[in-house]
C-alpha atoms as a PDB file:
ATOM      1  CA  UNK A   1      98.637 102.300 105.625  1.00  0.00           C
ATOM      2  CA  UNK A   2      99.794  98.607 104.718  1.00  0.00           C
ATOM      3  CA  UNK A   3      96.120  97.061 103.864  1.00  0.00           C
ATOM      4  CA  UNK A   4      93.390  97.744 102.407  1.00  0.00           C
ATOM      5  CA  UNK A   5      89.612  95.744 101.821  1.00  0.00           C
ATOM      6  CA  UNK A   6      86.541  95.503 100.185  1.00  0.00           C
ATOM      7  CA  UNK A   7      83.196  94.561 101.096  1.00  0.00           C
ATOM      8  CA  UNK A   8      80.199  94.432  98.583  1.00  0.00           C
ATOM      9  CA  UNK A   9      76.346  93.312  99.704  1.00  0.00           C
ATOM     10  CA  UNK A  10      73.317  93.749  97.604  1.00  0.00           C
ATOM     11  CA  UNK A  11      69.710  91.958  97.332  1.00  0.00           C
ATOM     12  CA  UNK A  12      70.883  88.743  98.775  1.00  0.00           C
ATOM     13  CA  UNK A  13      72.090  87.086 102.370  1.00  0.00           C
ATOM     14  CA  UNK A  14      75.709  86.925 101.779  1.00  0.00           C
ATOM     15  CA  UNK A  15      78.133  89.709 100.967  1.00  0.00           C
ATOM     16  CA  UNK A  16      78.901  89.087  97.130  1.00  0.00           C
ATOM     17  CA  UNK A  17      82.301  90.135  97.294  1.00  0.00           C
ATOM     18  CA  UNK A  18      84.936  90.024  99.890  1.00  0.00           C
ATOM     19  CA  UNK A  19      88.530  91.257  98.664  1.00  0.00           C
ATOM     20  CA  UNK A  20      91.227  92.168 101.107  1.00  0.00           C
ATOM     21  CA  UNK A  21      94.940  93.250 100.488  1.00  0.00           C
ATOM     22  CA  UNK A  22      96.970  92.442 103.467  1.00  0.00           C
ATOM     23  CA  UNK A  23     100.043  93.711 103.318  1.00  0.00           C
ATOM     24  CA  UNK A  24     101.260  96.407 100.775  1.00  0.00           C
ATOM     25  CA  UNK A  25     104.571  98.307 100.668  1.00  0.00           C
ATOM     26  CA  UNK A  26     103.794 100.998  98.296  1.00  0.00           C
ATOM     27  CA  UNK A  27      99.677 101.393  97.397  1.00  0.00           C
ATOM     28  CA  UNK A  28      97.204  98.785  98.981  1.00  0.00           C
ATOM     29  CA  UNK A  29      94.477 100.990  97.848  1.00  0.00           C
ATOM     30  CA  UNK A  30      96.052 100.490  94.005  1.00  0.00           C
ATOM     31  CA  UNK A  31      96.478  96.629  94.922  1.00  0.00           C
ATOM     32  CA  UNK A  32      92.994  96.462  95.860  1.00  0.00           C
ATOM     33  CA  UNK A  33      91.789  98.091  92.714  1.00  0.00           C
ATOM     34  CA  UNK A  34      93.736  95.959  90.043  1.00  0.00           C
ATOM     35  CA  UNK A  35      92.313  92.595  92.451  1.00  0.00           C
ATOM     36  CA  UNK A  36      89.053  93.849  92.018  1.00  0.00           C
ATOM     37  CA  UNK A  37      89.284  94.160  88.340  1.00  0.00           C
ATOM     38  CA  UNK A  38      90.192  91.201  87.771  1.00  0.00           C
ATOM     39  CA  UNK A  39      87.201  90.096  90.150  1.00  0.00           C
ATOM     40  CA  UNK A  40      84.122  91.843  88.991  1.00  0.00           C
ATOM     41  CA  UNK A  41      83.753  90.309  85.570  1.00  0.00           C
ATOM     42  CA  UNK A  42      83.320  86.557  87.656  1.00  0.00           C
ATOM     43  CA  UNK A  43      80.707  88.176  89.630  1.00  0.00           C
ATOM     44  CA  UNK A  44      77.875  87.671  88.251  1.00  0.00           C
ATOM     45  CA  UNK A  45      78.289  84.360  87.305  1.00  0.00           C
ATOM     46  CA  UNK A  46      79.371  83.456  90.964  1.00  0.00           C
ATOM     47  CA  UNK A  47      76.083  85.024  92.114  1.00  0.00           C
ATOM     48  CA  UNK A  48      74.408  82.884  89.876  1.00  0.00           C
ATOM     49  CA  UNK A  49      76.075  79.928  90.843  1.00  0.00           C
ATOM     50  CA  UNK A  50      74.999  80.348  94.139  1.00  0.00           C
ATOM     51  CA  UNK A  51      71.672  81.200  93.434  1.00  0.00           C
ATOM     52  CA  UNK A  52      71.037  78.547  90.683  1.00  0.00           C
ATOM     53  CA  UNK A  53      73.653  76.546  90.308  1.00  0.00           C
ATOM     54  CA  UNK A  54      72.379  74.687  87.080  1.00  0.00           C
ATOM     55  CA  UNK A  55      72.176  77.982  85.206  1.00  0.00           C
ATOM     56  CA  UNK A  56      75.561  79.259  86.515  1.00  0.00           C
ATOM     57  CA  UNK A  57      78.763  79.242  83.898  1.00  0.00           C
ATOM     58  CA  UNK A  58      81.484  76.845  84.463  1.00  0.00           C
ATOM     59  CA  UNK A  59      84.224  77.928  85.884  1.00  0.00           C
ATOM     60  CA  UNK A  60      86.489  74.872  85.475  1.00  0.00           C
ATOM     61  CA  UNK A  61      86.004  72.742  88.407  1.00  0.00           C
ATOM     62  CA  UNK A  62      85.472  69.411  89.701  1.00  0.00           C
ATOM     63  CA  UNK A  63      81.644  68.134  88.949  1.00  0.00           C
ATOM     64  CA  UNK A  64      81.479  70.442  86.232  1.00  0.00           C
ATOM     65  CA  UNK A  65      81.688  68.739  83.483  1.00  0.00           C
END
């Protein structure tokens, strides 16, 4: 096994999350996990920038400001 992936849906249209390791020598499964912890704490605020983007967090980009 060289890849590994992650899907997440909840309560709305789109899957939330949507992570996928490619190509791993060693531990995809491991690759994935350390992506998606560096992932889930944005989550929520992604959500909510999709869902209301006025009450969403920056995140650093263009037309923030």
């Amino acid at each position: 096994m060289h890849s590994a992936g992650l899907l997440v849906a909840r309560d709305v249209a789109w899957a939330v999350t949507d992570l996928r390791v490619d190509w791993a020598d060693e531990d995809p499964v491991g690759e994935l996990n350390a992506l998606w912890a560096r992932w889930e704490p944005e989550l929520e605020g992604y959500v909510t920038r999709a869902l209301q983007p006025d009450a969403a967090p920056s995140f650093g980009v263009p037309g923030d400001e």
